[in-house]
Protein backbone atom coordinates (compact mmCIF):
# COMPACT_ATOMS: atom_id res chain seq x y z
CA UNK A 1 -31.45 -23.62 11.54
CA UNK A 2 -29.34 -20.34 12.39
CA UNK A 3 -28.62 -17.83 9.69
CA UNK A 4 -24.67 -17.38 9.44
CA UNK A 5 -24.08 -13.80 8.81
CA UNK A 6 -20.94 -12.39 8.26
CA UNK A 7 -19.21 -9.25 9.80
CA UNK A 8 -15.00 -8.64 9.28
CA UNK A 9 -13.34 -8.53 11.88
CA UNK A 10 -10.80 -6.95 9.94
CA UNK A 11 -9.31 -3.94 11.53
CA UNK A 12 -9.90 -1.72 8.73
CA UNK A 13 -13.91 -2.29 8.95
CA UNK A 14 -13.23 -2.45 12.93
CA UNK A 15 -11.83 1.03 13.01
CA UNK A 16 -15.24 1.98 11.13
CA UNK A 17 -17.68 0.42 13.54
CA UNK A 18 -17.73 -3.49 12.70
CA UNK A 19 -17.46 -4.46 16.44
CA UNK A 20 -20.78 -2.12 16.76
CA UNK A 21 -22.58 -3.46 13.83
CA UNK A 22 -21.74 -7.21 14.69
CA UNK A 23 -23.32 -6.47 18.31
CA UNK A 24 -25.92 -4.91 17.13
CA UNK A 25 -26.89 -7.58 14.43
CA UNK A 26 -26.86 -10.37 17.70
CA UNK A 27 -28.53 -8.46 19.98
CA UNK A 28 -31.24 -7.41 17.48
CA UNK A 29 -31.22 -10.94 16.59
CA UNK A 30 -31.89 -11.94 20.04
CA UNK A 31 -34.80 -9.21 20.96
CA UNK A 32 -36.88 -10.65 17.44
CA UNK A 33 -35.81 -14.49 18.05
CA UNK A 34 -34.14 -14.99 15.63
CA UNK A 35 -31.18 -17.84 14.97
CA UNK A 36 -28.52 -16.15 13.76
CA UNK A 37 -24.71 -17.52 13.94
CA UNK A 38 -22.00 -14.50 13.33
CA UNK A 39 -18.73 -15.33 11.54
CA UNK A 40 -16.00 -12.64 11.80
CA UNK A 41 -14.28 -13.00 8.41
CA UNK A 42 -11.80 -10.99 6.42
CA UNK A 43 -12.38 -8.24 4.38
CA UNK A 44 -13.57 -8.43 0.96
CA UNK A 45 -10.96 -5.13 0.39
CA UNK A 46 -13.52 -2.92 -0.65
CA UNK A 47 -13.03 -0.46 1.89
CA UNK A 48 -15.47 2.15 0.81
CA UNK A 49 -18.29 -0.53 1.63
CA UNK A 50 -16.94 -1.37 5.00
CA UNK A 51 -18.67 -2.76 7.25
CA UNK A 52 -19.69 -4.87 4.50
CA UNK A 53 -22.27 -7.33 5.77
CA UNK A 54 -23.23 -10.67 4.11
CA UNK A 55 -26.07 -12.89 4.61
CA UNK A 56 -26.06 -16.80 4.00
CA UNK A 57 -29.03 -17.64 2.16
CA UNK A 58 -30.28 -20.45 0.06
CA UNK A 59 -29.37 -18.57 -3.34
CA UNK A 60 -26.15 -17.83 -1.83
CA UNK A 61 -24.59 -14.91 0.01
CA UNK A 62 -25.74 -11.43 -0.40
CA UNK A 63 -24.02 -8.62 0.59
CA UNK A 64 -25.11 -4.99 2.66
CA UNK A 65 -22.88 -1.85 3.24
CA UNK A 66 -21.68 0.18 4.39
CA UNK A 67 -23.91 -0.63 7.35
CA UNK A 68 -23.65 1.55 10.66
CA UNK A 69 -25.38 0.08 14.23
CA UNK A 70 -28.47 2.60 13.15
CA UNK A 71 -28.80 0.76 9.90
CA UNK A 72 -29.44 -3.01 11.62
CA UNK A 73 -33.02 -2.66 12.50
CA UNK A 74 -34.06 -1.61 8.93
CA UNK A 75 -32.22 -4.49 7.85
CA UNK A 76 -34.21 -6.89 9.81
CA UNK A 77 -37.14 -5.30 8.58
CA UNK A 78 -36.41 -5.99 5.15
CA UNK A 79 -35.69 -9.26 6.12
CA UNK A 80 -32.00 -9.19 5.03
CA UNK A 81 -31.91 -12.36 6.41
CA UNK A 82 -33.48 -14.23 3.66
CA UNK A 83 -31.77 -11.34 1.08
CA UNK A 84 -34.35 -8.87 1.40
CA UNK A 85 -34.47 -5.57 -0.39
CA UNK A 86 -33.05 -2.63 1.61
CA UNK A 87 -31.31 0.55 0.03
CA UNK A 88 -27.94 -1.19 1.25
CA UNK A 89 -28.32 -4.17 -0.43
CA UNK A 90 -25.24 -4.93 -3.00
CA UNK A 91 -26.24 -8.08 -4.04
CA UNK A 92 -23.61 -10.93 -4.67
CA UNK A 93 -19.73 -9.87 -3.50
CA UNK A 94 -18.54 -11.36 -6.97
CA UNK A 95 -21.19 -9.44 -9.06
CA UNK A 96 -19.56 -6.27 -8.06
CA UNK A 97 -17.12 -4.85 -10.39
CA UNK A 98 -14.52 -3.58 -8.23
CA UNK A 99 -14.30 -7.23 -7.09
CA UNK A 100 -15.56 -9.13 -10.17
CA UNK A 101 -12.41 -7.88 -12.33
CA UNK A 102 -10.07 -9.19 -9.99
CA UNK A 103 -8.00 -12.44 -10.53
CA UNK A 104 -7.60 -13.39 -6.84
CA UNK A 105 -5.17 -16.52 -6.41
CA UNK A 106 -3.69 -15.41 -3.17
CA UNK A 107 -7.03 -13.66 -1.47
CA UNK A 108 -9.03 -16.68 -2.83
CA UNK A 109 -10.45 -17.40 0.75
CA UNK A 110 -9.98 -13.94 2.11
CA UNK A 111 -13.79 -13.16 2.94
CA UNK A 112 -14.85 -16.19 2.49
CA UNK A 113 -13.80 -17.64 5.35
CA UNK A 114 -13.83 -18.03 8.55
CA UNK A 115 -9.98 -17.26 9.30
CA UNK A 116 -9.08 -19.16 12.55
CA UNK A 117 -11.00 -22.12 11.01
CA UNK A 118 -8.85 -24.94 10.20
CA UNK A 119 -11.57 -26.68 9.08
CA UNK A 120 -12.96 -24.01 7.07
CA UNK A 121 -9.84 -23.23 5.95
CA UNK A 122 -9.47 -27.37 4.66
CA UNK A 123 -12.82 -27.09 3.19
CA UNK A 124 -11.84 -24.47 0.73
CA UNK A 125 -9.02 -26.27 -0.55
CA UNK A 126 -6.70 -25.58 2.37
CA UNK A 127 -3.06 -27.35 2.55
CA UNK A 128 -3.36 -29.43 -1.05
CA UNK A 129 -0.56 -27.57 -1.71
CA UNK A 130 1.16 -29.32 1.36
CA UNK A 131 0.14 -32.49 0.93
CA UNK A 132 1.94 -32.47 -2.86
CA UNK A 133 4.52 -31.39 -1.82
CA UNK A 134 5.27 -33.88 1.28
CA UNK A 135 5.41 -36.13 -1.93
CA UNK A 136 7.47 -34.56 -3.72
CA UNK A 137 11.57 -34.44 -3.44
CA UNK A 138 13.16 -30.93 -1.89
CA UNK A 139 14.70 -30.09 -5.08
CA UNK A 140 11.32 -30.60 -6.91
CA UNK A 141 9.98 -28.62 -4.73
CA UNK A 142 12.14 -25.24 -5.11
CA UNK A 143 12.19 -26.28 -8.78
CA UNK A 144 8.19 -25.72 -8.69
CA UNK A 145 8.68 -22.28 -6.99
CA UNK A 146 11.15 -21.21 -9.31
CA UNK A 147 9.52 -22.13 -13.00
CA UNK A 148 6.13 -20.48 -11.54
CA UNK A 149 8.39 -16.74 -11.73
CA UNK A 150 7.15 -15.87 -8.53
CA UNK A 151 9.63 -12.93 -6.89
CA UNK A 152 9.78 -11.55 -3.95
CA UNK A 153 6.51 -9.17 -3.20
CA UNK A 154 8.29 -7.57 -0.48
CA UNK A 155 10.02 -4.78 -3.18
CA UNK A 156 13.23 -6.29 -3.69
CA UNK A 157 11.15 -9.00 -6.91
CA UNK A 158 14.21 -11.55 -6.29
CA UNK A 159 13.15 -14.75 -7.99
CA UNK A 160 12.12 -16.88 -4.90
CA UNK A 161 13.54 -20.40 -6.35
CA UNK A 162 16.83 -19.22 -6.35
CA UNK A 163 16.59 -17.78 -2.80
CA UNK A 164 15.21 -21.44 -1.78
CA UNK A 165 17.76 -22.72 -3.69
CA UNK A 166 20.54 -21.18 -2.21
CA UNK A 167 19.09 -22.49 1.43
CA UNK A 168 18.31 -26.06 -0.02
CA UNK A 169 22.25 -26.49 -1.28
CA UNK A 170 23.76 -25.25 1.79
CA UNK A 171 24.96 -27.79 4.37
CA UNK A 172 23.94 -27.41 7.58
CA UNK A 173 22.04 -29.00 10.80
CA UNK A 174 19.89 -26.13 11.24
CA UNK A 175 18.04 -23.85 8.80
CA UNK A 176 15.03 -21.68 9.10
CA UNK A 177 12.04 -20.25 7.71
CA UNK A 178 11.61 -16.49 8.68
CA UNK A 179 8.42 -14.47 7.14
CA UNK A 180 8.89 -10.65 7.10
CA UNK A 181 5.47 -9.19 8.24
CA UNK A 182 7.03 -5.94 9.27
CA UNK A 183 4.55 -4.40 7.11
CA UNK A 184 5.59 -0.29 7.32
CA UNK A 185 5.23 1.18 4.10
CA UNK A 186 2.93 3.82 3.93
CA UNK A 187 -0.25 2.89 1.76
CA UNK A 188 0.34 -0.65 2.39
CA UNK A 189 -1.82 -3.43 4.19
CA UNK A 190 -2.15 -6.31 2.11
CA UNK A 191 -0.16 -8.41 4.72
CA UNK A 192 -2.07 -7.76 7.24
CA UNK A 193 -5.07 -7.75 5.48
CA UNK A 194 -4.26 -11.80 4.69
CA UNK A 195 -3.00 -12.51 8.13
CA UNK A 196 -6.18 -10.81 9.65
CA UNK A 197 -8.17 -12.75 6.45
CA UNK A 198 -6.46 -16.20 6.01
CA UNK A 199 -3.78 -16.87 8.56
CA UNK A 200 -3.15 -20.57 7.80
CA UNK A 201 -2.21 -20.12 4.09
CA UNK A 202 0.81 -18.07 5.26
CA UNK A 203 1.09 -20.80 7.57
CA UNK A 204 1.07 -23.73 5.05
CA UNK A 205 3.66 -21.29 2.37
CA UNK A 206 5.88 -21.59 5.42
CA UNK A 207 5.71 -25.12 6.11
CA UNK A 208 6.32 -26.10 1.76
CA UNK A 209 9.70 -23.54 2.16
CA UNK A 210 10.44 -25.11 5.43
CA UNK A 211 9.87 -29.11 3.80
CA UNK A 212 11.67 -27.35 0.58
CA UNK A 213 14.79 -26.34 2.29
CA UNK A 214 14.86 -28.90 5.35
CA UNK A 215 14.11 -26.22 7.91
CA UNK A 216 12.83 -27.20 10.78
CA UNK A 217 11.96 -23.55 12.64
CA UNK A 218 10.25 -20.61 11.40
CA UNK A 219 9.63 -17.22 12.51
CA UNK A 220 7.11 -14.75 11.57
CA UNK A 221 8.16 -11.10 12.47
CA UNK A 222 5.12 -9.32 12.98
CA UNK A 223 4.77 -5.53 13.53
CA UNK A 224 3.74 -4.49 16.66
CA UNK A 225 0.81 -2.03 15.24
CA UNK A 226 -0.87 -5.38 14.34
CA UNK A 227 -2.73 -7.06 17.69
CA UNK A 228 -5.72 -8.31 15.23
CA UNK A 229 -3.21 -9.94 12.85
CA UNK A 230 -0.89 -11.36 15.94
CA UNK A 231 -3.88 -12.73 17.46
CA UNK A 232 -5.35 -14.45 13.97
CA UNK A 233 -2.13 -15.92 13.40
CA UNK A 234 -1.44 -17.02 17.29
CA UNK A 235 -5.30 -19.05 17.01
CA UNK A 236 -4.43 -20.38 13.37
CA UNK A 237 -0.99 -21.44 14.89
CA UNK A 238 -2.56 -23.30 17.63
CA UNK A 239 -5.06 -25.37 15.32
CA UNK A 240 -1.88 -26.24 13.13
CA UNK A 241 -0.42 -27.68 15.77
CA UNK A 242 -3.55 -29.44 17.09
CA UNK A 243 -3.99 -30.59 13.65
CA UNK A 244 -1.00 -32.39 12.82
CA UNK A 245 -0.20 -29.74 10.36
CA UNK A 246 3.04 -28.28 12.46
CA UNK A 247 5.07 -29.87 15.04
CA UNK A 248 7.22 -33.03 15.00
CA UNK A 249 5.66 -34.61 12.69
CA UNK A 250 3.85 -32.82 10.04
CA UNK A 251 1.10 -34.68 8.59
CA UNK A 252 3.04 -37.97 9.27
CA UNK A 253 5.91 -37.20 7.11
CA UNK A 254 8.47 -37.47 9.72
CA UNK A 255 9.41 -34.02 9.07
CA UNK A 256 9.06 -31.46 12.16
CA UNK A 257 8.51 -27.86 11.74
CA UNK A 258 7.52 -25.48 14.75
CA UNK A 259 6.17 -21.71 14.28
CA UNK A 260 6.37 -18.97 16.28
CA UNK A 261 5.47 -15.05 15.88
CA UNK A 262 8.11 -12.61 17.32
CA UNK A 263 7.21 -9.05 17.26
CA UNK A 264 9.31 -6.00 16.35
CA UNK A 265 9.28 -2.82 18.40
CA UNK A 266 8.32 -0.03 15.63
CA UNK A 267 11.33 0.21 13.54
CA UNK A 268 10.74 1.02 9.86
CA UNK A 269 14.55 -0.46 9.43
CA UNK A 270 13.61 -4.29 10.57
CA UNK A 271 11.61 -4.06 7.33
CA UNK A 272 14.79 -5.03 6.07
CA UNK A 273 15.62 -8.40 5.89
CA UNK A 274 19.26 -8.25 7.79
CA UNK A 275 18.13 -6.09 9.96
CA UNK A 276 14.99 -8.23 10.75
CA UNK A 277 17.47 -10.77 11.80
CA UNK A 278 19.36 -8.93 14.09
CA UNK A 279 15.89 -8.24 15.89
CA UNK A 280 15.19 -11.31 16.36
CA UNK A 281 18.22 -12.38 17.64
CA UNK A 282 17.52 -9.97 20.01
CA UNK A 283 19.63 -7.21 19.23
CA UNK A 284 19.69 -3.27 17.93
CA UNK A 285 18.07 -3.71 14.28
CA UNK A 286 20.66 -2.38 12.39
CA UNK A 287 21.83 -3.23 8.55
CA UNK A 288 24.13 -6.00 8.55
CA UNK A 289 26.93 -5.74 5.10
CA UNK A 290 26.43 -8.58 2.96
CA UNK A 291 27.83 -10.86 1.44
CA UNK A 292 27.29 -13.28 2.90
CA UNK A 293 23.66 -13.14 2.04
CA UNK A 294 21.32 -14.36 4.90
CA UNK A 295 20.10 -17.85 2.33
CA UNK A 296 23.92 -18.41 3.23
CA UNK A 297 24.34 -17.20 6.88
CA UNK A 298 21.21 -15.54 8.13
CA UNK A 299 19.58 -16.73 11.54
CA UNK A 300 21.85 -17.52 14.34
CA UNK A 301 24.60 -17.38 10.94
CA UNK A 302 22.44 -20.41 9.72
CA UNK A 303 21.04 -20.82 6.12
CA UNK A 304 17.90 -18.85 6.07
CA UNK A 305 14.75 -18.14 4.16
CA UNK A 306 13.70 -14.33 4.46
CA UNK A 307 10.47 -13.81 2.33
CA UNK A 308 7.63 -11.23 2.60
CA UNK A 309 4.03 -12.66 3.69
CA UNK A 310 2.62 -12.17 0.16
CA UNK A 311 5.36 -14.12 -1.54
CA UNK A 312 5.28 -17.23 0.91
CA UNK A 313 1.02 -16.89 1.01
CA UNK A 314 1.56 -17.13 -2.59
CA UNK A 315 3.21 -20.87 -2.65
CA UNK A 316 0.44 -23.08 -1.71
CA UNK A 317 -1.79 -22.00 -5.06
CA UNK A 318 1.35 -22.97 -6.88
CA UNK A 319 2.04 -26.68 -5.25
CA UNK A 320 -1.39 -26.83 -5.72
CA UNK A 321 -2.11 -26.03 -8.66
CA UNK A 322 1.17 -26.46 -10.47
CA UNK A 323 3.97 -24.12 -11.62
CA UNK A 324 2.80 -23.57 -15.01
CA UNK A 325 -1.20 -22.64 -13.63
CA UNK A 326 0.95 -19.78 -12.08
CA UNK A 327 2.70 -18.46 -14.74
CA UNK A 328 -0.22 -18.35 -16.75
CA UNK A 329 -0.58 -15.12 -15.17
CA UNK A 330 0.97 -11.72 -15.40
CA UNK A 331 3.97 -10.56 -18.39
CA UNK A 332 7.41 -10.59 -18.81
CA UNK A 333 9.45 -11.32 -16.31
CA UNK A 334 6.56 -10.27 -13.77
CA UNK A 335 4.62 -13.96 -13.47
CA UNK A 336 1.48 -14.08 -11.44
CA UNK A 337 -0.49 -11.24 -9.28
CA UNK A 338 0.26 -8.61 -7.80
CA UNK A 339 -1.82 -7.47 -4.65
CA UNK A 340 -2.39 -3.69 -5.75
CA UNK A 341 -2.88 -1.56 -2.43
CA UNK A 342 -4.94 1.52 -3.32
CA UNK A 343 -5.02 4.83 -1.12
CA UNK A 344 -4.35 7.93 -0.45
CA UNK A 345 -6.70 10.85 -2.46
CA UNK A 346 -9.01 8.17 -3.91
CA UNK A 347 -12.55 7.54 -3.74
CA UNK A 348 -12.59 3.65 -3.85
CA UNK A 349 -9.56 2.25 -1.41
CA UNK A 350 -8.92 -0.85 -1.06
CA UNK A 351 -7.01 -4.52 -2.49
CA UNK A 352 -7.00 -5.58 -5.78
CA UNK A 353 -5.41 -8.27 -6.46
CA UNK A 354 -4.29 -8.53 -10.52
CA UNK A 355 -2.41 -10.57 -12.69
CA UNK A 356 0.63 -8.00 -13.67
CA UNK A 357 0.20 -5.87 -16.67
CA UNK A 358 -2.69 -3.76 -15.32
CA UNK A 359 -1.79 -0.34 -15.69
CA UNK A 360 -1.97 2.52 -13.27
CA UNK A 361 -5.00 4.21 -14.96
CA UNK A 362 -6.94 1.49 -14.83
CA UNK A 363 -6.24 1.06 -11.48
CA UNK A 364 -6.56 4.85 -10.70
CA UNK A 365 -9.94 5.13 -12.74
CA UNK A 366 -11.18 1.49 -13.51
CA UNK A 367 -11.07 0.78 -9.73
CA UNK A 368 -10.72 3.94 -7.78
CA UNK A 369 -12.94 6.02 -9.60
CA UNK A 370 -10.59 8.86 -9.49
CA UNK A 371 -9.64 11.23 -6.39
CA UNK A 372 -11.96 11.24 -3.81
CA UNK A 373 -12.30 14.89 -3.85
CA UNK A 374 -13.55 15.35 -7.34
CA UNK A 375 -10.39 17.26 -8.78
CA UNK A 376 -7.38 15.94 -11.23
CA UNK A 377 -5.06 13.55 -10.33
CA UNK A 378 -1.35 15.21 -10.68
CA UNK A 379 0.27 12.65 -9.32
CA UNK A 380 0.59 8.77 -7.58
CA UNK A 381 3.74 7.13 -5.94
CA UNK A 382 4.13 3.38 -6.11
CA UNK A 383 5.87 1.00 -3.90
CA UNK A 384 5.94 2.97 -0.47
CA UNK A 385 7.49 6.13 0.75
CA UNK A 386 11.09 5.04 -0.86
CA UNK A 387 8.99 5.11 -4.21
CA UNK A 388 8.99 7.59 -7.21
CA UNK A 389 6.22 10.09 -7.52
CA UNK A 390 5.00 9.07 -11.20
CA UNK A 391 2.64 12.33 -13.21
CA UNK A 392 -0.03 11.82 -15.10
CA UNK A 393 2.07 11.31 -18.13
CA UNK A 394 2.91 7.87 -17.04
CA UNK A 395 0.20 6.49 -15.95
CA UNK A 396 -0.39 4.16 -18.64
CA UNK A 397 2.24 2.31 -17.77
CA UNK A 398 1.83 -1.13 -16.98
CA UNK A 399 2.72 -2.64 -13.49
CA UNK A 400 5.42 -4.94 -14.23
CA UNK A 401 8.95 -4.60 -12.78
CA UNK A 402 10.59 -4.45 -15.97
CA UNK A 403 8.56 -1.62 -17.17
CA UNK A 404 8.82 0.64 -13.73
CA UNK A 405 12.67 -0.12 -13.98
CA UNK A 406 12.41 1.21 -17.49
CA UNK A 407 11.20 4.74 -16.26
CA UNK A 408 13.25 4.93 -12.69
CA UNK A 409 10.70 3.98 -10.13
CA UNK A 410 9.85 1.03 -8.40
CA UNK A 411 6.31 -1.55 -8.21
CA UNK A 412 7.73 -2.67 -4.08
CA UNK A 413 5.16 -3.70 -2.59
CA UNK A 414 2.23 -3.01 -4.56
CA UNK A 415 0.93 0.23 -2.49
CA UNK A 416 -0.32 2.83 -4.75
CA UNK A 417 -1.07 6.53 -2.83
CA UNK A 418 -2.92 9.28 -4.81
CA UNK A 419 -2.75 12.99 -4.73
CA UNK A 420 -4.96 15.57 -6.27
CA UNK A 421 -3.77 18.63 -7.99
CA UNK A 422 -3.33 20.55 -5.32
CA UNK A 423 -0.37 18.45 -3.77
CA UNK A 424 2.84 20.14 -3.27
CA UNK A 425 5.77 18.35 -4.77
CA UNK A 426 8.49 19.95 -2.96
CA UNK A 427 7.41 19.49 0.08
CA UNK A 428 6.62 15.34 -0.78
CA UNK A 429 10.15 15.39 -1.81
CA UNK A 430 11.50 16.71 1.64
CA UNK A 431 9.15 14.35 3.38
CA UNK A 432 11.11 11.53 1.55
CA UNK A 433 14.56 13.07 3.43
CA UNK A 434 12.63 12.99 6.57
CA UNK A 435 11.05 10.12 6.78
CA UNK A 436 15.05 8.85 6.22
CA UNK A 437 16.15 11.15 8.51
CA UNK A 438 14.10 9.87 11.16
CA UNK A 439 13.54 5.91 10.51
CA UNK A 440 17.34 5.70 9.24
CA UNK A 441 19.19 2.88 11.57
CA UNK A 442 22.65 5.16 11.56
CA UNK A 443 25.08 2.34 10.35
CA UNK A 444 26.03 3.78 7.28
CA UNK A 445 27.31 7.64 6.88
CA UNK A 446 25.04 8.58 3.47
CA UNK A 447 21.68 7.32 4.87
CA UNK A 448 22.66 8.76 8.44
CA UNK A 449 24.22 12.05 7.26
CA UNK A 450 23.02 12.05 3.87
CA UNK A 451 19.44 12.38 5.00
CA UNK A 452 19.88 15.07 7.89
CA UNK A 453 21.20 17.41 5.13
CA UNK A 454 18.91 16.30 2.55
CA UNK A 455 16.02 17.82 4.65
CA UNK A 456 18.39 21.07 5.71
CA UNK A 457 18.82 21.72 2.21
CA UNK A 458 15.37 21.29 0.52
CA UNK A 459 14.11 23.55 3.48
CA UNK A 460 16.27 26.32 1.72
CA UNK A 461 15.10 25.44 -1.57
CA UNK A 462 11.67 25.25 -0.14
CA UNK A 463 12.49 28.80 1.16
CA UNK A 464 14.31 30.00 -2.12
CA UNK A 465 17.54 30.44 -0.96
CA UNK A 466 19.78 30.09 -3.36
CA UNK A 467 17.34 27.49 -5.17
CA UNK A 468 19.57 26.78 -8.12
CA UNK A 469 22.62 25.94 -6.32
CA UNK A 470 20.42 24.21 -3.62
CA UNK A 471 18.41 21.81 -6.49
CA UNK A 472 22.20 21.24 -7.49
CA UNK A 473 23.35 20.09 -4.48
CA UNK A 474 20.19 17.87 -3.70
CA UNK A 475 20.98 15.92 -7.17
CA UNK A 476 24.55 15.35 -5.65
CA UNK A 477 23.39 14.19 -2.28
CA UNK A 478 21.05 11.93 -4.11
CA UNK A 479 23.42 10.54 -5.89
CA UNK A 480 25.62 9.80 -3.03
CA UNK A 481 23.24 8.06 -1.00
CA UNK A 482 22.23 6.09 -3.71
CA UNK A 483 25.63 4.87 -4.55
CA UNK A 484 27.13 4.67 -0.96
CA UNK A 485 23.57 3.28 1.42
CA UNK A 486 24.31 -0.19 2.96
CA UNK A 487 20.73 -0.71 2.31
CA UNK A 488 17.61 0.41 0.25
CA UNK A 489 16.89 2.61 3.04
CA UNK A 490 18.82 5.35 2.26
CA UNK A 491 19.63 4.02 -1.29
CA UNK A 492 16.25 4.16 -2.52
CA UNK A 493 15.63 7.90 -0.81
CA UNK A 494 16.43 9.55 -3.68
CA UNK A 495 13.68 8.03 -6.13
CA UNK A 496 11.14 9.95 -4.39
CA UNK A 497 13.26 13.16 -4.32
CA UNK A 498 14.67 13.14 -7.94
CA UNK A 499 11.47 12.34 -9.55
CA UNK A 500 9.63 14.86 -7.94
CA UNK A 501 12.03 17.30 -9.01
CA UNK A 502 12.27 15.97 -12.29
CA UNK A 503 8.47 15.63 -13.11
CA UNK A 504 7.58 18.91 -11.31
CA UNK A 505 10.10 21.55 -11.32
CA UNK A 506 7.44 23.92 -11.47
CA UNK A 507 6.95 23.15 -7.54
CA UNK A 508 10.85 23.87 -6.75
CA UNK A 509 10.69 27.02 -8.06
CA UNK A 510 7.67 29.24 -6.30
């Protein structure tokens, strides 16, 4: 009987040698005769261990890493394929406390799995939640969604019942589904971590909203920097449909729901939701003004869903298990997990996925084991490049919406950068005007204009000319684009800027 090993085929452990190691492990296999069957799962998110080898064995699956091609012979003489001892050996995945702390809900199968497996994928509990809820009336349905307090984990945290909702009460003879993978915040990759590690539980989340709302097509808008995830989600796609489990008749409900993945060209902006739309209606993605709100005219100006992969990935656990298994999790307002993207100066990357309340020293320290190059923290910034930098003095607080609201910054999409003591502040903050400048769409004068001159004028602060009046007249700009952007992209600019400036003035002033 053949020995399934297991070898992501992730592109975070591919970009570190997996597609070596997993050729090396067969062709090893094939010079000593021995029976070995490779499965390219998903990542456990341990990225310091990647490639992180496991090994099915009678007393269960034991894990080796990092392993390089050089590594592979030792391991078969150790016999790692009965668990052997070898210098690399880690033992059980869930025995490790990185991983063992975790609460994973969403990644449950991520791993575990073989990810273009529908039957895998149905043997670990796969679409339950589906089958509920094709029993279940619409309104029941988004009622579910909405008294588990999951929000949007795309940044904006809008309660997702009330988006569904707003879809469900609309009239109209054709809705849809769309899923915002446009993934481009820096120090982010749980979407396509998921897509790449279980495709078909984004897949089944879509097909509850689309049965929810009466939706009949979905799109997923994919970025084009991910061929691993567009080809995990293509395969899963296909078995759906083979299955019964999309089409014209899901599951014999009578209900038909088709799937497709569109991909976007590059543009930060079509991370947007409006300005997702207008890509894939095939036009220039640019910010459209709302109202109306795209749950009311979105698609084609037909009642849409817009959610972010985590949030939809996130519904099947919940028809599943049941709004109030959910809510069980997290504080406040903030109900369930968060997927908690760790990078940047840190010595231990990777997901975590956590109920909310965790706070960012734990996360920094409990899981990353501090800065990867041995000196002080000074300073982290949450929720992508539009987020604020937060200083060491705040770093006990707790990941929860409410609580990041409290102190002017922003949880977004869970991505969590690090930066030693040796980080310059002022020059982060100009970054933030740059990275506007340049990924701004150019609808709206503040974000357009607003940005060009933010990154003129911190040059001559940078420079220190005429630094007071400068700082002066960055607060004003801020203020301005904050008030006046169409959208978050310009809008949200200024979080970075301000509290860099705020939290280290020292840096402004050299």
């Amino acid at each position: 009987m053949a020995t399934t090993i297991f070898v992501p085929g992730d592109a975070a452990a591919v970009s570190i040698g997996a597609e070596a190691v997993a050729h090396a492990i067969a062709t090893t296999a094939t010079a000593k005769g021995a029976d070995v069957h490779i499965v390219r799962n998903g990542t456990r998110g341990m990225c310091w261990l990647e490639p992180l080898v496991e090994v099915a064995t009678p007393a269960g699956r034991v894990a080796y890493g990092p392993v390089t091609p050089k590594d592979v012979a030792s391991l078969y003489d150790a016999d790692f394929l009965h668990g052997g001892a070898h210098p690399l050996r880690l033992g059980a995945v869930e025995s490790i406390p990185y991983f063992s702390k975790q609460e994973r809900l969403t990644f449950a199968r991520v791993g575990l799995t073989n990810p273009v497996s529908l039957d895998d994928y149905l043997a670990h509990d796969g679409y339950k939640g589906l089958r509920r809820a094709l029993g279940m009336s619409p309104a029941d349905i988004v009622k579910e969604v909405t008294e588990s307090g999951l929000r949007g984990r795309g940044g904006a945290a809008f309660p997702t019942g009330i988006k569904w909702k707003t879809v469900l009460d609309e009239p109209s003879d054709q809705k849809y589904v769309t899923c915002n993978a446009d993934e481009g915040d820096s120090g982010t990759f749980a979407d396509r971590m998921l897509m790449e590690g279980d495709p078909f539980v984004l897949i089944e989340g879509m097909t509850i909203a689309a049965v929810a709302v009466g939706a009949t097509q979905g799109y997923i808008y994919l970025r084009v920097e991910y061929p691993h995830a567009h080809r995990a989600l293509n395969a899963a796609i296909e078995a759906a449909n083979a299955g019964g489990y999309l089409g014209a008749d899901v599951l014999g409900s009578g209900k038909r729901f088709d799937l497709e993945v569109r991909l976007g060209a590059g543009a930060y902006i079509c991370g947007e939701e409006t300005s997702m739309l207008e890509s894939l209606e095939g036009k220039r993605g640019e910010i459209r003004p709302r109202p109306p709100l795209p749950a009311v005219k979105g698609l084609f100006g037909q009642p849409t869903i817009v959610n972010n992969v985590i949030s939809l990935a996130s519904v099947p656990i919940i028809l599943d298990k049941g709004a109030a298994f959910y809510k069980d999790y997290g504080v406040g307002r903030s109900r369930g997990t968060l997927t908690i993207q760790l990078g940047g100066n840190i010595k231990r990357g990777g997901l975590i996925e956590k109920a909310f309340g965790v706070t960012l020293r734990e996360v920094l320290y409990g899981y990353g084991d501090g800065s990867s190059s041995g000196r002080p923290l000074r300073a982290v910034q949450v929720g992508g490049p539009l987020g604020a930098y937060l200083p060491e003095s705040q770093f006990d607080t707790p990941l929860d919406y409410e609580a990041f609201a409290a102190i002017n910054a922003l949880v977004g999409h869970g991505g969590i950068v690090a930066f030693d003591d040796t980080v310059d502040m002022a020059a982060m903050a100009r970054y933030a005007m740059e990275f506007c400048a340049i990924e701004s769409c150019g609808k709206c004068t503040p974000c357009r204009i607003g940005s060009t001159r933010g990154v003129e004028v911190m040059d001559r602060v940078i420079q220190g000319v005429n630094r007071d009046l400068n700082l002066t007249l960055v607060e004003e700009l801020c203020d301005t684009m904050l008030n006046g952007s169409l959208c978050g992209l310009g809008g949200l600019t200024p979080y970075p800027v301000q509290s860099a400036m705020r939290h280290f003035p020292q840096d402004f002033k050299r």
